[in-house]
Structure formats: structure tokens, C-alpha cells
PDB file of N, CA and C in Angstrom:
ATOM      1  N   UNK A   1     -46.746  16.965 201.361  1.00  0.00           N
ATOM      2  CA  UNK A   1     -46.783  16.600 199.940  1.00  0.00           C
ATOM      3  C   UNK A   1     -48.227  16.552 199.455  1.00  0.00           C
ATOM      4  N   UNK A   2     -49.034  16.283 200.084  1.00  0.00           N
ATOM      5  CA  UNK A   2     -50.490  15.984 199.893  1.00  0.00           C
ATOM      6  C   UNK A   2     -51.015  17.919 199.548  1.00  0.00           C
ATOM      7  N   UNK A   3     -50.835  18.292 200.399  1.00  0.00           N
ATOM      8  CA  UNK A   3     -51.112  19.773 200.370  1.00  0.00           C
ATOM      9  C   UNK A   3     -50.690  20.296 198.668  1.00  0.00           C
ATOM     10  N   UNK A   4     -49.563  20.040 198.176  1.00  0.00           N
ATOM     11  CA  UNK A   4     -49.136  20.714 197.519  1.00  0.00           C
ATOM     12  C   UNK A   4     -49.773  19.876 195.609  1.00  0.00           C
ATOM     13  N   UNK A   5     -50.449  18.744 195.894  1.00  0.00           N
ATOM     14  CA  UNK A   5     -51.075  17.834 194.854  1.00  0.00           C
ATOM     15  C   UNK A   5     -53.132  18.465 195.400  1.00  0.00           C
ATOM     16  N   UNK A   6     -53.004  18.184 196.422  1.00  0.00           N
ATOM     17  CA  UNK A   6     -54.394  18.715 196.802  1.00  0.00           C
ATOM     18  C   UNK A   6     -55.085  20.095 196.293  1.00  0.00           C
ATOM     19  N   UNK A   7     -54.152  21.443 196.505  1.00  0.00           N
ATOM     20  CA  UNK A   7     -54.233  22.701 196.157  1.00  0.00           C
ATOM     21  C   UNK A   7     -54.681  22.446 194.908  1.00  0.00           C
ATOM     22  N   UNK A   8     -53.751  22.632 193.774  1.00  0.00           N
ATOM     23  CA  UNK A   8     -53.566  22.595 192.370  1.00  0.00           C
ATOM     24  C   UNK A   8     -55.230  21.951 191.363  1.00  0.00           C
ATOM     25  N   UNK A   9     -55.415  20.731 192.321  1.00  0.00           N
ATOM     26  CA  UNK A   9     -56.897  19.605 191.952  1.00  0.00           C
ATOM     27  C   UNK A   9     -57.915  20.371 192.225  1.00  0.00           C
ATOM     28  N   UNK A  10     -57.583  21.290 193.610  1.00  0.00           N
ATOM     29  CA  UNK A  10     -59.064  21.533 194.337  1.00  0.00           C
ATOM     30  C   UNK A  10     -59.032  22.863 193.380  1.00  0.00           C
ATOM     31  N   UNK A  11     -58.381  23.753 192.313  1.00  0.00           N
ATOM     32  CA  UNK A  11     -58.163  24.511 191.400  1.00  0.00           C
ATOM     33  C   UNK A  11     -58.573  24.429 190.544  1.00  0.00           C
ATOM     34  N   UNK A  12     -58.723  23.366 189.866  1.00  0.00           N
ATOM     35  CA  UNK A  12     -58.762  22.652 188.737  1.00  0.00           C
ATOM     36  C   UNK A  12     -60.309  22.124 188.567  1.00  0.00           C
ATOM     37  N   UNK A  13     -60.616  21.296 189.755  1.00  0.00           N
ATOM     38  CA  UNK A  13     -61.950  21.342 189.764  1.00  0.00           C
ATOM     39  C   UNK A  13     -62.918  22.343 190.088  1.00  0.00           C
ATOM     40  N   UNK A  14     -62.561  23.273 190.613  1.00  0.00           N
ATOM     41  CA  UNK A  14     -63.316  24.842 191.123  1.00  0.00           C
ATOM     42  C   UNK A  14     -63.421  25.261 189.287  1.00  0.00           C
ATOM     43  N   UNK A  15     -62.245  25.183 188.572  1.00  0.00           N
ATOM     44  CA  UNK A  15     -62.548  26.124 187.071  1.00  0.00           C
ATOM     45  C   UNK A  15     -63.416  25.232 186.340  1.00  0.00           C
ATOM     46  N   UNK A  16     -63.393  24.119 186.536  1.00  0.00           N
ATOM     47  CA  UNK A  16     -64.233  22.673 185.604  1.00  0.00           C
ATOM     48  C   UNK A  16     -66.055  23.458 185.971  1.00  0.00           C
ATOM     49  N   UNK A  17     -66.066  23.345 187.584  1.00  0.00           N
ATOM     50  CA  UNK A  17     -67.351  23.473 187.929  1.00  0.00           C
ATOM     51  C   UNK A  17     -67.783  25.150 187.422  1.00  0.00           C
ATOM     52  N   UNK A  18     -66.969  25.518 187.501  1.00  0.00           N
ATOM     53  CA  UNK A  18     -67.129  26.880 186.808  1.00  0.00           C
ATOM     54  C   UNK A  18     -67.987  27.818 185.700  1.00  0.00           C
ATOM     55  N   UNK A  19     -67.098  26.956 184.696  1.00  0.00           N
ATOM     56  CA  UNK A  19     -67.131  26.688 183.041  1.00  0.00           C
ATOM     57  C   UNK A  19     -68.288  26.266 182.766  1.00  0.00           C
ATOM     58  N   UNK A  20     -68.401  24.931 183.825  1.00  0.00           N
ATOM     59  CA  UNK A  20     -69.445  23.990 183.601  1.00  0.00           C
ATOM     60  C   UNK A  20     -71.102  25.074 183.833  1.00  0.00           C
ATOM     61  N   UNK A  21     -70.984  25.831 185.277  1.00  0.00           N
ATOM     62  CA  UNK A  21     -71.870  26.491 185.555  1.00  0.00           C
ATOM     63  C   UNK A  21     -71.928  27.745 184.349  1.00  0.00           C
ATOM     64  N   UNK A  22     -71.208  28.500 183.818  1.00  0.00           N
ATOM     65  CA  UNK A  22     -71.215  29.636 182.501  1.00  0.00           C
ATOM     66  C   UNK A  22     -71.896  29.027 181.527  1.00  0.00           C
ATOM     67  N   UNK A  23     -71.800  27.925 181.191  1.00  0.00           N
ATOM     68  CA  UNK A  23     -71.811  27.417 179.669  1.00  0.00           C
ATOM     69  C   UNK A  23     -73.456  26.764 180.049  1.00  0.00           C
ATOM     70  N   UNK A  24     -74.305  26.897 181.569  1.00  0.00           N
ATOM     71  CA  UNK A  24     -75.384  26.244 181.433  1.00  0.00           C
ATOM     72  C   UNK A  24     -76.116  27.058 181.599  1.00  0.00           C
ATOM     73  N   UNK A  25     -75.527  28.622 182.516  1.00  0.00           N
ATOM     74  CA  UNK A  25     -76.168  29.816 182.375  1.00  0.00           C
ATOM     75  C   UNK A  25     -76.600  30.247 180.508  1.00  0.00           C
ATOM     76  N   UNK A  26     -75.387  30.514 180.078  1.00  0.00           N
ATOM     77  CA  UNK A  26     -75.692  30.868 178.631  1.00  0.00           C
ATOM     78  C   UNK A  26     -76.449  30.222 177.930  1.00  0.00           C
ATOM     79  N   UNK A  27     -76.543  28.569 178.148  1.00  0.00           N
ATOM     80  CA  UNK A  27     -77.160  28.000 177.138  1.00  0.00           C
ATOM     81  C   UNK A  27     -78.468  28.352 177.804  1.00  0.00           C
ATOM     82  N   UNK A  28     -79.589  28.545 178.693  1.00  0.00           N
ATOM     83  CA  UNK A  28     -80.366  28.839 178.940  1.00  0.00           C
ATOM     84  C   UNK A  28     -80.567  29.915 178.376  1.00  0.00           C
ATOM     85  N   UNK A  29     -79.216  31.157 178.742  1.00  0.00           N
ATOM     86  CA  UNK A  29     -80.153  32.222 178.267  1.00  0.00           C
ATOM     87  C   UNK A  29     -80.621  32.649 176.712  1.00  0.00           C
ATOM     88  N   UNK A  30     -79.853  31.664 176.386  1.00  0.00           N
ATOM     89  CA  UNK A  30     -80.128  31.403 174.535  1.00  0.00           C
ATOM     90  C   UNK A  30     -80.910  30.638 174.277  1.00  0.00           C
ATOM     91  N   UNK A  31     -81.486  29.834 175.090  1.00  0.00           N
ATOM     92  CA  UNK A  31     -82.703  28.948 174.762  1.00  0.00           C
ATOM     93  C   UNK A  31     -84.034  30.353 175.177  1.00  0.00           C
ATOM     94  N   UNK A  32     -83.801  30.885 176.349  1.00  0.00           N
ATOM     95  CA  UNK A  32     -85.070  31.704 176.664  1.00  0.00           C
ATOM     96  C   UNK A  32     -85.244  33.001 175.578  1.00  0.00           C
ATOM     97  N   UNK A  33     -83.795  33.254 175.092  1.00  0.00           N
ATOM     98  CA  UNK A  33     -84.065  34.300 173.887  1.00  0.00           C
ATOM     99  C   UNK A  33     -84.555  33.892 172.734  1.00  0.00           C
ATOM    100  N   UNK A  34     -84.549  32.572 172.213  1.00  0.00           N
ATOM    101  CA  UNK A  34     -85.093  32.367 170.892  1.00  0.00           C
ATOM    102  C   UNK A  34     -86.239  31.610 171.163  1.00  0.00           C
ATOM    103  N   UNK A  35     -86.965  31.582 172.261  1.00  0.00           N
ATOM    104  CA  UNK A  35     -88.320  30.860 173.154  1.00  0.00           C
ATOM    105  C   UNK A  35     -89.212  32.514 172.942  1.00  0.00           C
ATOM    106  N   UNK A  36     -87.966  33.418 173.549  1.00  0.00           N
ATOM    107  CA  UNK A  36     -88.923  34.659 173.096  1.00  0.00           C
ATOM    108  C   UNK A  36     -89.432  35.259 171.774  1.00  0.00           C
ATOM    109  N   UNK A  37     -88.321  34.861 171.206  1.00  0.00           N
ATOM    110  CA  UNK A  37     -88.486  35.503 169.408  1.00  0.00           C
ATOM    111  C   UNK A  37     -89.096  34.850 169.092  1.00  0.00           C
ATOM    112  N   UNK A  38     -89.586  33.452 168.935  1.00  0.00           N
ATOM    113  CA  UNK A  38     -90.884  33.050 168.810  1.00  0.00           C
ATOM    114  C   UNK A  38     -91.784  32.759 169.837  1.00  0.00           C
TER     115      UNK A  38
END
């Protein structure tokens, strides 16, 4: 039973950390593009 509540979480937090990692890539690379334009 544990297996089948465990899977699904350890899923769930893999897409959280994910998202989390995309959205800090981009915001960088939009901070370094308008760091460049001016």
C-alpha cells in the first residue's frame, strides 16, 4: 500500500522540482537579456 501512495508523491514532487527549476532558468534568462539591452 505504501508503494502505491509513495509512487504517485515521488511524481508529483519530481514535476514541482521541475517547474520550479524551468521557471528559475527562464527568469534568469530574462533578467540576463534585458541586463544586456541595457
Amino acid at each position: 500500500t505504501l508503494n502505491r501512495l509513495c509512487k504517485p508523491a515521488v511524481v508529483v514532487v519530481a514535476v514541482v522540482v521541475a517547474r520550479a527549476v524551468v521557471a528559475t532558468v527562464v527568469a534568469a534568462v530574462s533578467v540576463l537579456q534585458l541586463g544586456s539591452q541595457f
